[in-house]
Protein backbone atom coordinates (compact mmCIF):
# COMPACT_ATOMS: atom_id res chain seq x y z
CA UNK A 1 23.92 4.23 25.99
CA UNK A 2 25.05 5.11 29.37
CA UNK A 3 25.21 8.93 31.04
CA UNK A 4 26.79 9.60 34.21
CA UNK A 5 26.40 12.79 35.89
CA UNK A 6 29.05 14.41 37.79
CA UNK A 7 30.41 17.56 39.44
CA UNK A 8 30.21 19.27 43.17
CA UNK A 9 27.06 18.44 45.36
CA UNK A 10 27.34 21.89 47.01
CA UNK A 11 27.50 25.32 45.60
CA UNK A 12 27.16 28.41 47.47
CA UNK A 13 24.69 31.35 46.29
CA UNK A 14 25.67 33.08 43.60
CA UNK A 15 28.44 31.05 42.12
CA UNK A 16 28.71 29.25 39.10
CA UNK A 17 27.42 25.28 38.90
CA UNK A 18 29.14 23.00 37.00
CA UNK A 19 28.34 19.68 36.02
CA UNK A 20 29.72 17.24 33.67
CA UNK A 21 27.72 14.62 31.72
CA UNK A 22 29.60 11.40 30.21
CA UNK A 23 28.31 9.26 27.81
CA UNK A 24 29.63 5.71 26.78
CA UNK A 25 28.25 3.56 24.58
CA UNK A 26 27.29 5.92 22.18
CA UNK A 27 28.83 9.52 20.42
CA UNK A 28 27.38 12.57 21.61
CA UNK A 29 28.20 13.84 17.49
CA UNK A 30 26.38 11.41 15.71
CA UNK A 31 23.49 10.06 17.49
CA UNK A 32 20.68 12.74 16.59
CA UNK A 33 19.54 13.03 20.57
CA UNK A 34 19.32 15.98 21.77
CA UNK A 35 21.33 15.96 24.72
CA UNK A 36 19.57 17.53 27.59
CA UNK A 37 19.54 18.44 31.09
CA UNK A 38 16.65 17.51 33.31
CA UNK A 39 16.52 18.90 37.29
CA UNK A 40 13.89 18.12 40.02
CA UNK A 41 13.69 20.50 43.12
CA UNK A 42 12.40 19.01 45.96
CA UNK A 43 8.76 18.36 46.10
CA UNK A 44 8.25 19.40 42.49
CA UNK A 45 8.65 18.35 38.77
CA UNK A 46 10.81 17.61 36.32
CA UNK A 47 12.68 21.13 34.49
CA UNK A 48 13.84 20.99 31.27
CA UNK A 49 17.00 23.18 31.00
CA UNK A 50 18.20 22.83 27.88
CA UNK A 51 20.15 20.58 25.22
CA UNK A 52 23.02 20.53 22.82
CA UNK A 53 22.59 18.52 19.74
CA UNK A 54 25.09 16.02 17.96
CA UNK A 55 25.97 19.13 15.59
CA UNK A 56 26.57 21.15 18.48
CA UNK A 57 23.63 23.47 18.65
CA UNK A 58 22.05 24.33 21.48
CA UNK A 59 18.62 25.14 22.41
CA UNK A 60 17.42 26.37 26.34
CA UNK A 61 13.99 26.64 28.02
CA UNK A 62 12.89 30.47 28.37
CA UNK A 63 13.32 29.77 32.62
CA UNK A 64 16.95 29.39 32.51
CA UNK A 65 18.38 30.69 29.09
CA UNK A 66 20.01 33.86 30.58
CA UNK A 67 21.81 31.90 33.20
CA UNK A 68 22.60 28.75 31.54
CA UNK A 69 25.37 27.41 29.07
CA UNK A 70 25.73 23.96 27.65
CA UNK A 71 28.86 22.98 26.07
CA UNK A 72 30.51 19.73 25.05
CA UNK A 73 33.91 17.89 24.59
CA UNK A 74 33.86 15.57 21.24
CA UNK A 75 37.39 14.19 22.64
CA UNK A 76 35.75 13.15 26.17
CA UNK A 77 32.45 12.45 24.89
CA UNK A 78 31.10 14.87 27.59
CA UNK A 79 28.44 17.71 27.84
CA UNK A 80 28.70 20.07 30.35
CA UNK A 81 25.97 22.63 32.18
CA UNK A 82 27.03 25.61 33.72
CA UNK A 83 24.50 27.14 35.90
CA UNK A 84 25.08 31.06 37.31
CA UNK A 85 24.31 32.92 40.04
CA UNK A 86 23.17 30.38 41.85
CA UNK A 87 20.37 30.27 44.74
CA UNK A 88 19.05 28.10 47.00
CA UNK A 89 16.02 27.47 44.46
CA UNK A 90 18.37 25.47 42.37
CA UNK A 91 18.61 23.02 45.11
CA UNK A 92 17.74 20.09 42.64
CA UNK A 93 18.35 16.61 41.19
CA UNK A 94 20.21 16.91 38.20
CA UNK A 95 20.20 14.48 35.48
CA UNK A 96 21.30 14.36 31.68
CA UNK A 97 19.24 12.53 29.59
CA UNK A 98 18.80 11.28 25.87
CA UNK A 99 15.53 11.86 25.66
CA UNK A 100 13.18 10.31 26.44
CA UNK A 101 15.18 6.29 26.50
CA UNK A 102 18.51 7.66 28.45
CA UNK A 103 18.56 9.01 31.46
CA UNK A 104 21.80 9.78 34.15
CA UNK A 105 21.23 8.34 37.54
CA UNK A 106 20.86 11.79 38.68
CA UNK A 107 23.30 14.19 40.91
CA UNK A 108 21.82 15.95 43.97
CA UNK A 109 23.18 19.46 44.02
CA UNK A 110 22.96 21.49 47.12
CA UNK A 111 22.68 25.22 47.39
CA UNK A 112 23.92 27.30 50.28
CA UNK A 113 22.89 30.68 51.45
C-alpha cells in the first residue's frame, strides 16, 4: 500500500487547508484501516487528527474536531482533510497514514500571518 500526500504548501491565516491523500495498491473501502491523518509542528510530536474508516465513518481527536473534516472519494481512491481557520500553529508536516504499517511521505504545509 502506497499514500501520497498532496495539496498547497502555503495557506494564509484563517483559510481553509486542503489536502488530498491517494492510495494505490490497496482500497480505501475494504481494507479495515482506519485511514488517518498524522501532523508534526516543528520541534514537537506527532498529532493525531483524525480518520475515516473503509465504511466511511469518521472519528477526530478532541484538539481538532470542531475545525476538521475528513472525507473520501471511492472513485479516486482518495481521502481528503480539510483544516479551518487556519493559524500559524498549524505550520506542520502532514502525513496520511494506515496505521501504524503505512505512512505518506509527508507534506510540509506553511502558515502565513
Amino acid at each position: 500500500v502506497q499514500l501520497v500526500e498532496s495539496g498547497p504548501g502555503l495557506v494564509k491565516s484563517s483559510q481553509t487547508l486542503s489536502l488530498t491523500c491517494t492510495v494505490s495498491g490497496g482500497s480505501i473501502t475494504t481494507n479495515s484501516y482506519y485511514w488517518s491523518w498524522i501532523r508534526q509542528p516543528p520541534g514537537k510530536g506527532l498529532e493525531w487528527m483524525g480518520a475515516i474508516t473503509y465504511s466511511g465513518n469518521t472519528y477526530y481527536s478532541p484538539s481538532f474536531k470542531s475545525r476538521t473534516s475528513i472525507s473520501r472519494d471511492t472513485s479516486k481512491n482518495q481521502f481528503t482533510l480539510q483544516l479551518s481557520s487556519v493559524t500559524p500553529e498549524d505550520t506542520a508536516v502532514y502525513y496520511c497514514v494506515a496505521p501504524w504499517q503505512y505512512w505518506g511521505q509527508g507534506t510540509q504545509v506553511t502558515v502565513s500571518s
